[in-house]
N, C-alpha and C. Protein backbone atom coordinates (compact mmCIF):
# COMPACT_ATOMS: atom_id res chain seq x y z
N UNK A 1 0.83 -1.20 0.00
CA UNK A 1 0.00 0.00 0.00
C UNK A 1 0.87 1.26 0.00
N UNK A 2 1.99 1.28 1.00
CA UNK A 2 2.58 2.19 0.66
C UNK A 2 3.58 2.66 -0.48
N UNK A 3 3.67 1.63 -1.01
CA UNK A 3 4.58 1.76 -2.55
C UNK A 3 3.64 2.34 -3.47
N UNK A 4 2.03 2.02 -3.35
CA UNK A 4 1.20 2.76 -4.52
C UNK A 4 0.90 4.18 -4.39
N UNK A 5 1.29 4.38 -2.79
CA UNK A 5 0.81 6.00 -2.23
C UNK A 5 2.26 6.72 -2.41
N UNK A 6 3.43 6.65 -2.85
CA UNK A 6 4.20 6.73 -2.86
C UNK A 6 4.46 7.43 -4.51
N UNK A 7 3.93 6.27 -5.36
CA UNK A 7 3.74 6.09 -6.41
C UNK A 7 2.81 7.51 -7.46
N UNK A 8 1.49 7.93 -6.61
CA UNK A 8 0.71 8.53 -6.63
C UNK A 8 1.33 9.98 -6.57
N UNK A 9 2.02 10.20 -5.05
CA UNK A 9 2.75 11.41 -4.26
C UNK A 9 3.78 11.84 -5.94
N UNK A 10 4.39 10.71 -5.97
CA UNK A 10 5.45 11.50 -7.26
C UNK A 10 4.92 11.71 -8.57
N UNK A 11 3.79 10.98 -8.92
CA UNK A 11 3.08 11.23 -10.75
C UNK A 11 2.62 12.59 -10.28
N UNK A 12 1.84 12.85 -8.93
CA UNK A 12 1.62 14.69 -8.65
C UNK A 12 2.93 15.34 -8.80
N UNK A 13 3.74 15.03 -7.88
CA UNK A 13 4.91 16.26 -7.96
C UNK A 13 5.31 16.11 -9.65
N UNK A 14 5.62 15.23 -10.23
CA UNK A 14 5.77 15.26 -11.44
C UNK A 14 5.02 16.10 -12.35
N UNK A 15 3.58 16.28 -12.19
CA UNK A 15 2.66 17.30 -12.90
C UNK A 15 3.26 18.57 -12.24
N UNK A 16 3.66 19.08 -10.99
CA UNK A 16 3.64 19.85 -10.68
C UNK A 16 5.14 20.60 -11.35
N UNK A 17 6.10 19.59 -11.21
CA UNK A 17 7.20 20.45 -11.69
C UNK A 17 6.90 20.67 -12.86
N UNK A 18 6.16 19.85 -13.84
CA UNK A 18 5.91 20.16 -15.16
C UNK A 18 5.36 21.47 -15.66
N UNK A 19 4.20 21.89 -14.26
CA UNK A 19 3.48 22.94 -14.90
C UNK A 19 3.65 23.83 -14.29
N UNK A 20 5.33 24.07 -13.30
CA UNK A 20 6.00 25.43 -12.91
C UNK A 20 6.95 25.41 -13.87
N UNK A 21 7.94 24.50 -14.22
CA UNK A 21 9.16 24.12 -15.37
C UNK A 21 8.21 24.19 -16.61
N UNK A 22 7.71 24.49 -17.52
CA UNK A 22 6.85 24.38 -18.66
C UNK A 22 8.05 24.05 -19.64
N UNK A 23 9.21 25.01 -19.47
CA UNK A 23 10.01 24.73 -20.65
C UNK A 23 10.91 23.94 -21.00
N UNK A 24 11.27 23.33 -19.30
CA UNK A 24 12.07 22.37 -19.14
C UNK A 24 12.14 20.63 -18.96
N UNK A 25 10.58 20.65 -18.63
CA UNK A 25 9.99 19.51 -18.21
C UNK A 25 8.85 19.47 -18.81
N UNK A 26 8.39 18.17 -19.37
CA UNK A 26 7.09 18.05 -20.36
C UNK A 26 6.65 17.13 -19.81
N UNK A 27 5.28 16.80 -19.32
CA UNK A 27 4.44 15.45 -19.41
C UNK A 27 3.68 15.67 -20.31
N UNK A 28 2.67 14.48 -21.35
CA UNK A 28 2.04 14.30 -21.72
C UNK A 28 0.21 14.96 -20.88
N UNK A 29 0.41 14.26 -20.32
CA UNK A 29 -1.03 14.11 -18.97
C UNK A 29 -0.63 13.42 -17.95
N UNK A 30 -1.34 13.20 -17.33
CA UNK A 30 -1.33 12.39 -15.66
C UNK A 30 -1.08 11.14 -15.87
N UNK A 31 -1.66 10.21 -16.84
CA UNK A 31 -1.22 9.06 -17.38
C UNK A 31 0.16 8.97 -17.24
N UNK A 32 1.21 9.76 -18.20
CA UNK A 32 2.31 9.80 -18.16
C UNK A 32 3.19 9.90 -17.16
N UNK A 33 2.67 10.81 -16.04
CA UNK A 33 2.99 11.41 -14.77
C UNK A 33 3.19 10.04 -14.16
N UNK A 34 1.95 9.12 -13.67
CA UNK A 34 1.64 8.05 -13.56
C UNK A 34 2.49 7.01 -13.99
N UNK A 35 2.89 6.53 -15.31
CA UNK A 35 3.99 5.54 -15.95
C UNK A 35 5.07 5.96 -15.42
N UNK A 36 5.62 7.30 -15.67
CA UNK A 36 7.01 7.60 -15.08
C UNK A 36 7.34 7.56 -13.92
N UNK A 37 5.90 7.84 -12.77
CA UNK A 37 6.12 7.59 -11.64
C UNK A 37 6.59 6.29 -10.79
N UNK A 38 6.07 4.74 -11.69
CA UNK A 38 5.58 3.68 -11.56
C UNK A 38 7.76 3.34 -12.46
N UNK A 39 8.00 4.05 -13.56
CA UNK A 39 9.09 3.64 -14.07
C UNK A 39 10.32 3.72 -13.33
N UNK A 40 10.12 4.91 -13.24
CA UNK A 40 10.74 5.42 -11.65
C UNK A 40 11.28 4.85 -10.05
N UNK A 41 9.92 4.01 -10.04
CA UNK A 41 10.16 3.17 -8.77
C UNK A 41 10.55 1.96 -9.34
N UNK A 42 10.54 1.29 -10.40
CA UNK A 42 11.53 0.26 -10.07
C UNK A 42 13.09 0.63 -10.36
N UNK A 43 12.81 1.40 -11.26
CA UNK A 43 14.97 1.94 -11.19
C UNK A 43 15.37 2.04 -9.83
N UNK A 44 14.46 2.36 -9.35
CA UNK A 44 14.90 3.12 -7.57
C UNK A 44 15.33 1.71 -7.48
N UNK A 45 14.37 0.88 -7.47
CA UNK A 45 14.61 -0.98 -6.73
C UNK A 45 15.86 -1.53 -7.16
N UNK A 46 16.02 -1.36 -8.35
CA UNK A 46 16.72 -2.51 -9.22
C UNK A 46 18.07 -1.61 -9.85
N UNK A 47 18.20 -0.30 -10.09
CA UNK A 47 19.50 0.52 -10.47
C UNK A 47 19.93 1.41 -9.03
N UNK A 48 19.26 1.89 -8.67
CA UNK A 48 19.80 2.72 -7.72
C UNK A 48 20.63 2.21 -6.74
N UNK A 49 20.86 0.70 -6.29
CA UNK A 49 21.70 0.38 -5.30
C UNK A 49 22.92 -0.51 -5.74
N UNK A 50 22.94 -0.24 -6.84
CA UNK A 50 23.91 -0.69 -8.01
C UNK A 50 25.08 0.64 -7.98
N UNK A 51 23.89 2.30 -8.34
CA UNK A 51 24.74 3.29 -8.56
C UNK A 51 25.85 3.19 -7.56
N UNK A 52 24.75 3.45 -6.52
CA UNK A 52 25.15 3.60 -4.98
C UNK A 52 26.17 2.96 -4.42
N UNK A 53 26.38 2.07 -4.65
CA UNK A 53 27.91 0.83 -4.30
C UNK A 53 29.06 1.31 -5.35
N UNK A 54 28.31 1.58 -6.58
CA UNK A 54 29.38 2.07 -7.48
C UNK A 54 30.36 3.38 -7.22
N UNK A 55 29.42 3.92 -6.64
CA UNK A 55 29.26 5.57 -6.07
C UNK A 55 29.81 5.87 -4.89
N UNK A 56 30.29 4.77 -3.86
CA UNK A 56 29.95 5.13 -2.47
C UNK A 56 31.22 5.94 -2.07
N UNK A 57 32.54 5.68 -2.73
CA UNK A 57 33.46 6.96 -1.92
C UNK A 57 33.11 8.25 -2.09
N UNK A 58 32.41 8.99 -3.57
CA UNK A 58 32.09 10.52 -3.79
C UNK A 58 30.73 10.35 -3.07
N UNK A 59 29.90 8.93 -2.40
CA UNK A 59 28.76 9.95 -1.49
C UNK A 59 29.51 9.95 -0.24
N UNK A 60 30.85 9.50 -0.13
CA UNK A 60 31.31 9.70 1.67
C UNK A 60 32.14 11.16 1.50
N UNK A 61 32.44 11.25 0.33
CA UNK A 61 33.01 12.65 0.58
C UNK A 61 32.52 13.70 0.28
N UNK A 62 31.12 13.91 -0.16
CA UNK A 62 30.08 14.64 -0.36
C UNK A 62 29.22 14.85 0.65
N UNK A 63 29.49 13.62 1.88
CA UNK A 63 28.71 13.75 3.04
C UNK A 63 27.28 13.30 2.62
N UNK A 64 26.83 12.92 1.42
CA UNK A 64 25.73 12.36 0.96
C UNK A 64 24.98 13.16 -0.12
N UNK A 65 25.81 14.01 -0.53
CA UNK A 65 24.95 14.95 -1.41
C UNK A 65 24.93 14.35 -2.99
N UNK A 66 26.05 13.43 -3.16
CA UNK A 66 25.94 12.52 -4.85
C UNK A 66 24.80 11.77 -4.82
N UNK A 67 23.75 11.98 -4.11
CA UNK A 67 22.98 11.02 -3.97
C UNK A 67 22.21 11.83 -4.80
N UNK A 68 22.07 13.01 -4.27
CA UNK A 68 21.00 13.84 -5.87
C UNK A 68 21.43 13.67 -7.12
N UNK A 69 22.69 13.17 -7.18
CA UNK A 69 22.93 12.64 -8.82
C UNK A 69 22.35 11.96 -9.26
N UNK A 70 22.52 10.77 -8.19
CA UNK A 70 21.96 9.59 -8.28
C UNK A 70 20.86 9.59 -9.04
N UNK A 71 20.08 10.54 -8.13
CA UNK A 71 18.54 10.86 -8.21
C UNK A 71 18.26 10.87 -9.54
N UNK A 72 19.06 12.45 -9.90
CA UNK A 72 18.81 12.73 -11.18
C UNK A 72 19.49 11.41 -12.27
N UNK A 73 20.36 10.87 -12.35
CA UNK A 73 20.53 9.91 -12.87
C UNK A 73 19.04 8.77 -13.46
N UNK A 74 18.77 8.19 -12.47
CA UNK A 74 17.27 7.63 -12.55
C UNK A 74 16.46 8.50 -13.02
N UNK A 75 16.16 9.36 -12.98
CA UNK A 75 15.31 10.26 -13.45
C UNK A 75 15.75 10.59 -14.96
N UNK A 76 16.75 11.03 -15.81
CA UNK A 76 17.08 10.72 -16.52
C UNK A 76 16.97 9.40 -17.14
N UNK A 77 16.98 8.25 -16.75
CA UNK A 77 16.52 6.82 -17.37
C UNK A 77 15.45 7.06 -17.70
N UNK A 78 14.67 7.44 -17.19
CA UNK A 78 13.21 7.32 -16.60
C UNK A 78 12.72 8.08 -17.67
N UNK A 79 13.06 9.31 -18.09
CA UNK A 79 12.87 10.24 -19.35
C UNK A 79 13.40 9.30 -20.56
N UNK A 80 14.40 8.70 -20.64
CA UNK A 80 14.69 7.65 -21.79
C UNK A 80 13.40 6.63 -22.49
N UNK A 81 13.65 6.21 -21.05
CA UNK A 81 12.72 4.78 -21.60
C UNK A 81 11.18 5.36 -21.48
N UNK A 82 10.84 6.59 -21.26
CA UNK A 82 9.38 6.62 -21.59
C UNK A 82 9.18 7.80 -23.08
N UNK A 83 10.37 8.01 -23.18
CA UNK A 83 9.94 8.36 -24.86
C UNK A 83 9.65 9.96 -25.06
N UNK A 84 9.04 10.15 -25.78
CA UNK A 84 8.01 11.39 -25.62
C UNK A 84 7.25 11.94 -24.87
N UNK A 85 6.47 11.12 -24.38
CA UNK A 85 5.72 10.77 -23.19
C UNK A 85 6.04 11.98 -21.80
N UNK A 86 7.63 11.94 -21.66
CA UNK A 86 8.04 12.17 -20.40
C UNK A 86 9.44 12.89 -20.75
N UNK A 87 9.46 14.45 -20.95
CA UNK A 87 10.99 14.76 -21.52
C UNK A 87 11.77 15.96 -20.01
N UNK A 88 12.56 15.30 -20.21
CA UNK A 88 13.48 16.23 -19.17
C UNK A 88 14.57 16.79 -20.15
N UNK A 89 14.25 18.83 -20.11
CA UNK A 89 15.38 19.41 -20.94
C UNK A 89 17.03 18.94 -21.22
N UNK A 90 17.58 18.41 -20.12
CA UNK A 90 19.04 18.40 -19.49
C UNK A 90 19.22 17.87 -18.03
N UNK A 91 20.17 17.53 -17.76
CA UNK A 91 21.23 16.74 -16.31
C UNK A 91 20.78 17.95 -15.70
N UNK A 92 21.07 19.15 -15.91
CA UNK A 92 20.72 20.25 -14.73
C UNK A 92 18.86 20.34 -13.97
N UNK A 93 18.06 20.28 -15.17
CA UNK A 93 16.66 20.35 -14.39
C UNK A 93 16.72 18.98 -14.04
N UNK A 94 17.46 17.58 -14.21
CA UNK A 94 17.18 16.48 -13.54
C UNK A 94 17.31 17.02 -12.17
N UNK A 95 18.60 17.33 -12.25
CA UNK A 95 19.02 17.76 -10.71
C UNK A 95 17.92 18.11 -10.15
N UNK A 96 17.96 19.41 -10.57
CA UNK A 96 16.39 20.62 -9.86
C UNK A 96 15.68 19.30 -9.38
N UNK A 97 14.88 18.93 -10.26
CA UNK A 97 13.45 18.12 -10.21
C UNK A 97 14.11 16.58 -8.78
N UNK A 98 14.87 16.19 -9.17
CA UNK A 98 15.17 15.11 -7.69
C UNK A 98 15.81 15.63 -6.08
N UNK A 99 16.00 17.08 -6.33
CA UNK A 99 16.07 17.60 -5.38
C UNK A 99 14.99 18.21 -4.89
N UNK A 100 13.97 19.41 -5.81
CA UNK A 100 12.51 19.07 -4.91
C UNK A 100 12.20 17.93 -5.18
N UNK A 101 12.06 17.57 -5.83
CA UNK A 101 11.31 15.60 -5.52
C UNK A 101 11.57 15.01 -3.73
N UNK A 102 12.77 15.29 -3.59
CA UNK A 102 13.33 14.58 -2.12
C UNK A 102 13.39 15.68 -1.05
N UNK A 103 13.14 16.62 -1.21
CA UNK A 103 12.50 17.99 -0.16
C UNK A 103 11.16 18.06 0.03
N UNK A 104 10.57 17.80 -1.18
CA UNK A 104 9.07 17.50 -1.09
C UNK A 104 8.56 16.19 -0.62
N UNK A 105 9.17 14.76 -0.60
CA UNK A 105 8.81 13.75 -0.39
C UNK A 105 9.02 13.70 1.35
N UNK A 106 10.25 14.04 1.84
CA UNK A 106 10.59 14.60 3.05
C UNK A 106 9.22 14.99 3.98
N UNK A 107 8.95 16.09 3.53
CA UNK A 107 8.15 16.69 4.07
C UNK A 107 6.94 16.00 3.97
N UNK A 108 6.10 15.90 2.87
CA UNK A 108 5.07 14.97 3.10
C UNK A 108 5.42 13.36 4.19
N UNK A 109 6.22 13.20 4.40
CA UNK A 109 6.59 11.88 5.08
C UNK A 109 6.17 12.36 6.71
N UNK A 110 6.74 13.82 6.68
CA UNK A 110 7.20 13.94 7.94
C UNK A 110 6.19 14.58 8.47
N UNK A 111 5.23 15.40 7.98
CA UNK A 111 3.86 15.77 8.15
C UNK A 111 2.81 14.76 7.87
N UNK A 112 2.53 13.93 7.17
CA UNK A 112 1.33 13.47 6.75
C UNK A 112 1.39 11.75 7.30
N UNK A 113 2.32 11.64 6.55
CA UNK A 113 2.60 10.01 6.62
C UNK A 113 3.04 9.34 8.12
N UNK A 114 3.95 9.87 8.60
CA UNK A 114 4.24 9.34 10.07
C UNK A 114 3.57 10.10 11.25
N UNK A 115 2.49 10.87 11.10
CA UNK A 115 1.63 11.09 12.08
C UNK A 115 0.06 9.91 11.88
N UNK A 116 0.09 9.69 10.85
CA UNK A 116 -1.05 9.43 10.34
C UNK A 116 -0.97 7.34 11.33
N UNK A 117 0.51 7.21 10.96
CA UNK A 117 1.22 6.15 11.33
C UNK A 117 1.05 6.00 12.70
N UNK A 118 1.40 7.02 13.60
CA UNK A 118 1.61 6.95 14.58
C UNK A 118 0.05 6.82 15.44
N UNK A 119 -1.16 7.42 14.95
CA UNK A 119 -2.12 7.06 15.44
C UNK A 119 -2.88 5.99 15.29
N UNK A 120 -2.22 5.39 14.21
CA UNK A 120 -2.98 3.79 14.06
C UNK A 120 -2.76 2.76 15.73
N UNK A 121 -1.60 3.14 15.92
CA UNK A 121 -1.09 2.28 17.06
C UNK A 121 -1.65 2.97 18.45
C-alpha cells in the first residue's frame, strides 16, 4: 500500500514540476505522470543500489549529497525509456526536479505520513 501511495505522491509532484518548469519539463497528462512515476520506482529498486555501491566513496566525501545525482541519474533513465511521453530538458533540471522531488517527499513523510502512522497504534 505504501509503494502505490508513494507512487501517486510522485506522478503529482511530477505534474507539478511540469506545470512550474513548462520549458524544461514536459508530461504528456497524468497518465504519463503516472507511468514515469511507476518507471521510476523500479529503477529506484533494481539501479539505484547498483549506482550507490558504485558511487559510495564521492557519497562519503560529499557527506551524501551525490545522492541527488543519483537521483537525477534515474530520473534521466526514466525520461529515456518513456519516450516522448516524459521529456526532461538536461542533467541540470534532472538535478532541480530530484532535489525538490526529495524535499518535497521529506516533508510529506514527515507531516502526513508518520503522524497518520503513529495514530494507528
Amino acid at each position: 500500500m505504501r509503494w502505490l501511495i508513494g507512487i501517486l505522491i510522485n506522478a503529482v509532484l511530477f505534474m507539478a514540476i511540469a506545470g512550474y518548469f513548462t520549458e524544461d519539463f514536459h508530461l504528456d497528462g497524468f497518465s504519463a505522470a503516472l507511468m514515469a512515476s511507476f518507471i521510476l520506482s523500479i529503477l529506484n529498486v533494481l539501479v539505484r543500489p547498483i549506482l550507490i555501491i558504485l558511487t559510495l566513496p564521492a557519497t562519503v566525501l560529499t557527506l551524501g549529497f551525490f545522492l541527488f545525482i543519483i537521483n537525477a541519474i534515474t530520473l534521466e533513465l526514466t525520461d529515456y525509456m518513456m519516450g516522448d511521453a516524459f521529456e526532461i530538458s538536461g542533467f541540470g533540471m534532472a538535478l532541480l526536479a530530484a532535489i525538490l522531488m526529495a524535499v518535497i517527499n521529506l516533508v510529506i513523510q514527515k507531516t502526513l505520513l508518520e503522524p497518520a502512522k503513529n495514530k494507528k497504534k
